[in-house]
C-alpha atoms as a PDB file:
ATOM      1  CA  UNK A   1     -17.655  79.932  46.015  1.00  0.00           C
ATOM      2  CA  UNK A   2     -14.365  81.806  46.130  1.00  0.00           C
ATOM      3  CA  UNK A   3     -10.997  80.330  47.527  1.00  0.00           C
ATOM      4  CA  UNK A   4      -8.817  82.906  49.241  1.00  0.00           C
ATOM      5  CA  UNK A   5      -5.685  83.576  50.849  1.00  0.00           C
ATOM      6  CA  UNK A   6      -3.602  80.037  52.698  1.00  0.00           C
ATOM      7  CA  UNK A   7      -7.406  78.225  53.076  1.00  0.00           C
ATOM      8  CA  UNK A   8      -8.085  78.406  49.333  1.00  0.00           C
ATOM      9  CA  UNK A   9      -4.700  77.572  48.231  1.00  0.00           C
ATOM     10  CA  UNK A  10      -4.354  74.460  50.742  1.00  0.00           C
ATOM     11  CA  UNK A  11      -8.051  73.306  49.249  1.00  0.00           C
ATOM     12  CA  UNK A  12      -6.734  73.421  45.678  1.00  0.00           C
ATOM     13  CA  UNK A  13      -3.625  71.901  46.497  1.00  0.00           C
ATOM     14  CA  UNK A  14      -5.847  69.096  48.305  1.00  0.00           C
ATOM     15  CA  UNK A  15      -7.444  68.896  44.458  1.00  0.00           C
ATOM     16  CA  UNK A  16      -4.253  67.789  43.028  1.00  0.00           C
ATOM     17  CA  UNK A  17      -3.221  65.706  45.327  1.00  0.00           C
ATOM     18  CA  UNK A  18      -6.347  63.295  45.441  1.00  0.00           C
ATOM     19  CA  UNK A  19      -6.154  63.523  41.535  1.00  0.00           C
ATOM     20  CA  UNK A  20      -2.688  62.213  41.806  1.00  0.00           C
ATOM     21  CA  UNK A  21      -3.665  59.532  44.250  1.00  0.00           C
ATOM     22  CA  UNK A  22      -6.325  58.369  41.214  1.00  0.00           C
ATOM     23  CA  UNK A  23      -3.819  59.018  38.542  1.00  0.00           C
ATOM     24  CA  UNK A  24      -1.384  56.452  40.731  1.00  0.00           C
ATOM     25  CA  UNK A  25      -4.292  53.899  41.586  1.00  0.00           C
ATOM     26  CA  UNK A  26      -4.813  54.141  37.185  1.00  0.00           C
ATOM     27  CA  UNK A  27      -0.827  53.249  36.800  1.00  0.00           C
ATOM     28  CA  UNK A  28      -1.229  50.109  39.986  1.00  0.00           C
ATOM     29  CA  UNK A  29      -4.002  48.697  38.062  1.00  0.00           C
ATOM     30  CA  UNK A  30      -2.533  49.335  34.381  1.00  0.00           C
ATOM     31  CA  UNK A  31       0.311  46.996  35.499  1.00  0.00           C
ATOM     32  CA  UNK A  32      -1.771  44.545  37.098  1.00  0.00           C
ATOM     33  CA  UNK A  33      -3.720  44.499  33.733  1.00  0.00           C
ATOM     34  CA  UNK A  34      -0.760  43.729  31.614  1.00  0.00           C
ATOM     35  CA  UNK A  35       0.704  41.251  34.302  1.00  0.00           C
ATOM     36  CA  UNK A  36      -2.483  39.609  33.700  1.00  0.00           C
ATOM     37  CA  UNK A  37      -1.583  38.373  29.539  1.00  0.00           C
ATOM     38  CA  UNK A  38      -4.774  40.166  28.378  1.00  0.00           C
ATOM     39  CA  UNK A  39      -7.650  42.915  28.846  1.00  0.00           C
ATOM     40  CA  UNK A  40     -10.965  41.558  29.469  1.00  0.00           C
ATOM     41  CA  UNK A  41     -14.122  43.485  29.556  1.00  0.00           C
ATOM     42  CA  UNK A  42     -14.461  44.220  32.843  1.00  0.00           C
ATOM     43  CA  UNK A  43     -10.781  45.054  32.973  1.00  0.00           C
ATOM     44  CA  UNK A  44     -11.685  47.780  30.047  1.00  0.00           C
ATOM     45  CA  UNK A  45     -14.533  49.261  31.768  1.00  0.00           C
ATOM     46  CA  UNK A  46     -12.585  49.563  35.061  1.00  0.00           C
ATOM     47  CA  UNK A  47      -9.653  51.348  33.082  1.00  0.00           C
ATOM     48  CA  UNK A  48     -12.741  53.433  31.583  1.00  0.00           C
ATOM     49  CA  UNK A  49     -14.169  54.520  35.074  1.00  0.00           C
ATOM     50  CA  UNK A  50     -10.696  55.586  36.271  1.00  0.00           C
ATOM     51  CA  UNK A  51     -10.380  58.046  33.280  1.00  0.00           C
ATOM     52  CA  UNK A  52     -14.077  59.391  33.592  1.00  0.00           C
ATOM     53  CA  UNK A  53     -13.202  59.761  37.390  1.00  0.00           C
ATOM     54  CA  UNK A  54     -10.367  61.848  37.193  1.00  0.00           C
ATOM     55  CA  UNK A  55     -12.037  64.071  33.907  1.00  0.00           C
ATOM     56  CA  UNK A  56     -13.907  64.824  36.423  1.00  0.00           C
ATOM     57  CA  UNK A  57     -11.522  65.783  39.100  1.00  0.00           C
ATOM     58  CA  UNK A  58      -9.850  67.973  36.601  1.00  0.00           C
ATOM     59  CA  UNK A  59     -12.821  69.550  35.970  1.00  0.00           C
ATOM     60  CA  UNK A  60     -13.163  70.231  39.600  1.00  0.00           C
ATOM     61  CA  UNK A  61      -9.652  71.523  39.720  1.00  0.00           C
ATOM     62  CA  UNK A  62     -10.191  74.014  36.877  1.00  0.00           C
ATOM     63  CA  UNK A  63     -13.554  75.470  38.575  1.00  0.00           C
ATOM     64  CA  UNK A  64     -11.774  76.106  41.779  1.00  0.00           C
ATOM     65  CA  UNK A  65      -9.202  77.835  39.517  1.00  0.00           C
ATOM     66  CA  UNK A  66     -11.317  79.985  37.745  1.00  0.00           C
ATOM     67  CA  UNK A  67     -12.566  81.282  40.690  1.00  0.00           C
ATOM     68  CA  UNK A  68     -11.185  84.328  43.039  1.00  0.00           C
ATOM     69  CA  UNK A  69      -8.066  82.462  44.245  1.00  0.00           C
ATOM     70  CA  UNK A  70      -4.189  83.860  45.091  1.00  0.00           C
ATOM     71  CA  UNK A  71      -1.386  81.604  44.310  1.00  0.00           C
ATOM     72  CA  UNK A  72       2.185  82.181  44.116  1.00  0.00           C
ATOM     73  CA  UNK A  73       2.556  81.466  40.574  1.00  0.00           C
ATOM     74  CA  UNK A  74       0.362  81.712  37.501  1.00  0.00           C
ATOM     75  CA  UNK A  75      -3.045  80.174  37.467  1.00  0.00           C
ATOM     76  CA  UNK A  76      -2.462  79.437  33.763  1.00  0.00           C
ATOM     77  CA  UNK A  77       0.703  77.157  35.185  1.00  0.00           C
ATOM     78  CA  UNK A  78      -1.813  75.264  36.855  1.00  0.00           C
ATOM     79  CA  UNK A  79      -4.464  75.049  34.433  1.00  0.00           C
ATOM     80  CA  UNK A  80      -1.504  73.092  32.266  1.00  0.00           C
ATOM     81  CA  UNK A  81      -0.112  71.240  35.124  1.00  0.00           C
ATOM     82  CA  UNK A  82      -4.479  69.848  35.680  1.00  0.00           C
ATOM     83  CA  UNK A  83      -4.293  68.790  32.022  1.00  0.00           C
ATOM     84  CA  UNK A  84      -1.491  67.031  31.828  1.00  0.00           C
ATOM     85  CA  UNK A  85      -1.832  65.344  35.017  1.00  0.00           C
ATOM     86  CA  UNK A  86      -5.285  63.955  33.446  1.00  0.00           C
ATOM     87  CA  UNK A  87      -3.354  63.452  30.300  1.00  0.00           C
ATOM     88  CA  UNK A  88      -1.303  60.365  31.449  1.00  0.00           C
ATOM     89  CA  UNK A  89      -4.667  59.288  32.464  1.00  0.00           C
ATOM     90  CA  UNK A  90      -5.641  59.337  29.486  1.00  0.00           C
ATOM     91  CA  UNK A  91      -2.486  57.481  27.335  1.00  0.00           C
ATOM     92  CA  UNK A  92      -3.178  54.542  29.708  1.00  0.00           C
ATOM     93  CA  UNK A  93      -6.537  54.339  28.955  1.00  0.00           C
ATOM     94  CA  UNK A  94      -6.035  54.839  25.313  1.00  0.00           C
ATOM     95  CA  UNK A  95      -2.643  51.933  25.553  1.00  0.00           C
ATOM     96  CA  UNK A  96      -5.490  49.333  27.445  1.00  0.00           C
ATOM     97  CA  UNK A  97      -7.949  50.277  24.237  1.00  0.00           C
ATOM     98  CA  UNK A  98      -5.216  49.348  22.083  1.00  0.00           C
ATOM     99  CA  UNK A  99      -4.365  45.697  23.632  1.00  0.00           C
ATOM    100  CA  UNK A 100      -8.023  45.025  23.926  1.00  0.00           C
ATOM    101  CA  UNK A 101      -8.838  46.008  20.257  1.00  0.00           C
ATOM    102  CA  UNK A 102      -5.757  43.828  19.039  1.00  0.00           C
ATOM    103  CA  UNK A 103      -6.084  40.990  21.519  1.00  0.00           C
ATOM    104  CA  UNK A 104      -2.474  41.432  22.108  1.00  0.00           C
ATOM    105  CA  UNK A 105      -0.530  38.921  25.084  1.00  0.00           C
ATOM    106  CA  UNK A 106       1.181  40.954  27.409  1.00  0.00           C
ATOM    107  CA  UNK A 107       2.652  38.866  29.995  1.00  0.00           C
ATOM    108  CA  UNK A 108       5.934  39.605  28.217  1.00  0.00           C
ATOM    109  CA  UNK A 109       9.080  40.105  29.918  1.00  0.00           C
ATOM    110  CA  UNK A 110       9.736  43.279  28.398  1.00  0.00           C
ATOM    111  CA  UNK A 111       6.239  44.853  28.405  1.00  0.00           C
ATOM    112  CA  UNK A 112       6.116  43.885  32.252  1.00  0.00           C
ATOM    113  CA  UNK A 113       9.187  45.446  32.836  1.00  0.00           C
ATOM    114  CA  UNK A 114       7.504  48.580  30.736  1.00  0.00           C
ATOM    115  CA  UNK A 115       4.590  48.608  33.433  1.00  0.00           C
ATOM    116  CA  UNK A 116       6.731  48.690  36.397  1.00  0.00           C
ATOM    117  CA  UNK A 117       8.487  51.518  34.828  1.00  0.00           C
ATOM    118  CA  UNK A 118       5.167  53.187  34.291  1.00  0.00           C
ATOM    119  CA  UNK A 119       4.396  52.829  37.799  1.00  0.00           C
ATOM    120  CA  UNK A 120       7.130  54.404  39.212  1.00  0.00           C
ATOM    121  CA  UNK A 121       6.966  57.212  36.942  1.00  0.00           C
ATOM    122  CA  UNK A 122       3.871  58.187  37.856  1.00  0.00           C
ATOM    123  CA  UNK A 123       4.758  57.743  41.746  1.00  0.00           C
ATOM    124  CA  UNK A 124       7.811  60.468  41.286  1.00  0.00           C
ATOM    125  CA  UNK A 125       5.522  62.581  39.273  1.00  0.00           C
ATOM    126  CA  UNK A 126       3.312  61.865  42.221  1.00  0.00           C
ATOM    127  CA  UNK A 127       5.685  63.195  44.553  1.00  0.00           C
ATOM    128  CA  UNK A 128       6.759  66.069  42.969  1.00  0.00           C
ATOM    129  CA  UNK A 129       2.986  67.892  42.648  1.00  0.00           C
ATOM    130  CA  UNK A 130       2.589  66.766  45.945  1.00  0.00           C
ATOM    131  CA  UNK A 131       5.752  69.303  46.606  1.00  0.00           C
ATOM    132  CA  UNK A 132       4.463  72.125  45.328  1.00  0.00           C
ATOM    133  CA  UNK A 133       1.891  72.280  48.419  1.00  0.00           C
ATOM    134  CA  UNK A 134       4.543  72.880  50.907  1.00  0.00           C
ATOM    135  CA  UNK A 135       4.962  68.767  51.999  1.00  0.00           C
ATOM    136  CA  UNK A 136       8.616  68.674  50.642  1.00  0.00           C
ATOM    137  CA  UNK A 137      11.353  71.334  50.149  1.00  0.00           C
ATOM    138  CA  UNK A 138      12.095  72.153  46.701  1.00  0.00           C
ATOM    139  CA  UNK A 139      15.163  70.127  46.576  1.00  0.00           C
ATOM    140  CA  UNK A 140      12.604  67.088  46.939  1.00  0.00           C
ATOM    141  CA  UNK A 141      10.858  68.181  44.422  1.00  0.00           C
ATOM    142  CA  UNK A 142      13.867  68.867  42.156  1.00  0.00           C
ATOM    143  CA  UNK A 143      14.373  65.212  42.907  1.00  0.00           C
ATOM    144  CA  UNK A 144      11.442  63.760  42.088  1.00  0.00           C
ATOM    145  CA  UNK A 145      10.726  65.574  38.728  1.00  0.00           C
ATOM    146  CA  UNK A 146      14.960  64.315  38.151  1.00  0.00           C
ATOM    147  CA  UNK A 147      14.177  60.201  38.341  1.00  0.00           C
ATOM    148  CA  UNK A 148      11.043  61.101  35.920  1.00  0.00           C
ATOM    149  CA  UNK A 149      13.753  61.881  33.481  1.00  0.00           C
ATOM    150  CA  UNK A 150      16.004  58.655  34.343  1.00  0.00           C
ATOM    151  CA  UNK A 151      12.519  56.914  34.432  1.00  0.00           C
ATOM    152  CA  UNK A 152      11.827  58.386  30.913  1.00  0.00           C
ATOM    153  CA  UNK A 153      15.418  57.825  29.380  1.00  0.00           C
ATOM    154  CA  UNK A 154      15.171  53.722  30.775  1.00  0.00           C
ATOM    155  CA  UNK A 155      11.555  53.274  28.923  1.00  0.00           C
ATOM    156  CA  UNK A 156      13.395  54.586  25.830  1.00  0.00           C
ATOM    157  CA  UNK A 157      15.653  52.134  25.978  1.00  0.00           C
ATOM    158  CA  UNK A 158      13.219  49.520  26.519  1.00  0.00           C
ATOM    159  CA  UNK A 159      11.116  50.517  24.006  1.00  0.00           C
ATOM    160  CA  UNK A 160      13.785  50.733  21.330  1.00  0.00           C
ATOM    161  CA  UNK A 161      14.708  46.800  22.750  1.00  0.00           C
ATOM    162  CA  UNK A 162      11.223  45.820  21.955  1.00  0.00           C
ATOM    163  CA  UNK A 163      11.169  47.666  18.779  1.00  0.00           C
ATOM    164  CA  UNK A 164      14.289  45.603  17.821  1.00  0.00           C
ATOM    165  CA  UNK A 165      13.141  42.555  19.357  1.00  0.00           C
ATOM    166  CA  UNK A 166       9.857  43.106  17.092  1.00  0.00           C
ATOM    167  CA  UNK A 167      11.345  43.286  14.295  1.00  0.00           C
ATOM    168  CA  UNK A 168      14.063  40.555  14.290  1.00  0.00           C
ATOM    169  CA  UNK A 169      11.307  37.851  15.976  1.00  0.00           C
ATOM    170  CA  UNK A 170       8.064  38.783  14.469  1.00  0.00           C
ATOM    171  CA  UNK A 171       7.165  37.695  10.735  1.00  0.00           C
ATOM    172  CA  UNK A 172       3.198  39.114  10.579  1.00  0.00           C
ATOM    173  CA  UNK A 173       3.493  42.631   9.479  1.00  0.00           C
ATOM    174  CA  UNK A 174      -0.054  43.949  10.884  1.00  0.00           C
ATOM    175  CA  UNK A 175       1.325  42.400  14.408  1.00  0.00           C
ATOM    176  CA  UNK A 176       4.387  44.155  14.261  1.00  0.00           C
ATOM    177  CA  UNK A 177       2.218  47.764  13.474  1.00  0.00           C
ATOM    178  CA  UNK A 178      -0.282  46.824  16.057  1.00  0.00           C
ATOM    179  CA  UNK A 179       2.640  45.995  19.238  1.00  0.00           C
ATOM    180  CA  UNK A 180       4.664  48.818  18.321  1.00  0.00           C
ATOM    181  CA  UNK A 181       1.610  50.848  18.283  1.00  0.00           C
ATOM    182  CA  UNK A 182       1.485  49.574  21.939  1.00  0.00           C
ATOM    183  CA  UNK A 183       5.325  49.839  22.593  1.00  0.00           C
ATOM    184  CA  UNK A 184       5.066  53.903  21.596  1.00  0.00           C
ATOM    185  CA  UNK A 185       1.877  54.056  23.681  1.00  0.00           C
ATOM    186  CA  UNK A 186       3.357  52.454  26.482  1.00  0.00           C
ATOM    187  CA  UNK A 187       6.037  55.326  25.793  1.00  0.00           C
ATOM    188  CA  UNK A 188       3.207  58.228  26.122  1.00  0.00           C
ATOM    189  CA  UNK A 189       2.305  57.294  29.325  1.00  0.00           C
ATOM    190  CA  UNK A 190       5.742  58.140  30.491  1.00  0.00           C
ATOM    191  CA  UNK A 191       5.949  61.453  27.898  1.00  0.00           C
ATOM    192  CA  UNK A 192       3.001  62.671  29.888  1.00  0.00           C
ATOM    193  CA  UNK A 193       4.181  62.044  33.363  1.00  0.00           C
ATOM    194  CA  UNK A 194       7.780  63.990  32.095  1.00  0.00           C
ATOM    195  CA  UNK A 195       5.503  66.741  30.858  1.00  0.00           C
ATOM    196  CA  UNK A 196       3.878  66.954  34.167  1.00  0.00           C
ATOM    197  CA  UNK A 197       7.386  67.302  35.862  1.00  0.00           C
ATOM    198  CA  UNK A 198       8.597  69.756  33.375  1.00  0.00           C
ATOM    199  CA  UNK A 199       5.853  72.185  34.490  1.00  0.00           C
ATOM    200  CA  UNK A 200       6.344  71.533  37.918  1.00  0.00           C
ATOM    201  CA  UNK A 201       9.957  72.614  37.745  1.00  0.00           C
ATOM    202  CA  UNK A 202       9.200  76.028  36.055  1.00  0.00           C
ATOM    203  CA  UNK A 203       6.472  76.434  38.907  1.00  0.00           C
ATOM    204  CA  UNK A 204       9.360  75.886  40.948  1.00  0.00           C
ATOM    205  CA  UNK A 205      11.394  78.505  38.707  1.00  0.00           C
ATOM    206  CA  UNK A 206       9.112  81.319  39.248  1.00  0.00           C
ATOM    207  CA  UNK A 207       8.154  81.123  42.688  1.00  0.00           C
ATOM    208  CA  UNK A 208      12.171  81.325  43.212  1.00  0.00           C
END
């Protein structure tokens, strides 16, 4: 099958959007997990299923772009921005492992706080791929991938609170390892989603 001209390009832009949609239903339930105190099993294999879904949409996204198909930018861009969309996928799954393996509480204040963060990352993020399809001006878009950075520079600061809180409230040195193992996971998810923005703004760049 071969994608050409405006159809092809509004089917692939289609792609990304319903993997965003999945990547944003992966942050909802990541913070309903942790709002919860614990992982449980079924919580785990949910998490699971959302990452094996949107391998899979990936997948589907770098098919479509290895076949005939004009864009006005590099495919190669694209083939990135696919990978790293799936890649904050991936850190939440990998953050959810981490709790469940540790039996770590996380009805905290602060890791709460982290979620909802998370959450609205991934929304902006969202919102800026969804751009590049022609739904919002580039000056949206240059907005969007701009409160991913304030989004990233306020989980740093959390993060580095937690770290200190940690340290300064926590005697048991394998817990303190094991939650700020979490804490810098927790800060991946939000690494990836600025990654994803980064690439979107030197899409934006070149078409320019």
């Amino acid at each position: 099958m071969f994608f050409r001209s405006r159809s092809g390009t509004a089917r692939l832009f289609g792609l990304f959007e319903k993997l965003m949609v999945k990547t944003e239903q992966c942050g909802d339930y990541f913070r309903k997990v942790i709002n919860t105190g614990d992982v449980s099993d079924n919580e785990l294999k949910k998490m699971r299923d959302y990452e094996h879904e949107c391998d899979r949409m990936t997948y589907s996204i770098i098919e479509a772009l290895n076949t005939r198909i004009r864009l006005p930018f590099a495919v190669e861009t694209m083939h990135t921005l696919a990978h790293e969309i799936d890649n904050i996928v991936d850190s939440i799954y990998a953050v959810i492992k981490r709790i469940k393996l540790y039996k770590m509480k996380t009805d905290t204040r602060y890791l709460m706080e982290f979620a909802d963060i998370v959450v609205q990352t991934i929304e902006s993020a969202g919102k800026a791929v969804n751009g590049l399809g022609g739904a919002a001006d580039n000056r949206s878009v240059q907005g969007a991938c701009k409160k991913v950075t304030v989004l990233k520079n306020a989980g740093d600061q959390l993060r580095d609170t937690m770290t200190e809180r940690l340290f300064s409230k926590t005697k048991d040195p394998i817990r303190i390892i094991q939650s700020k193992e979490v804490y810098e996971g927790v800060d991946s998810i939000l690494d990836a989603a600025e990654r994803v923005t980064r690439t979107v703004e030197s899409i934006l760049l070149r078409k320019s």
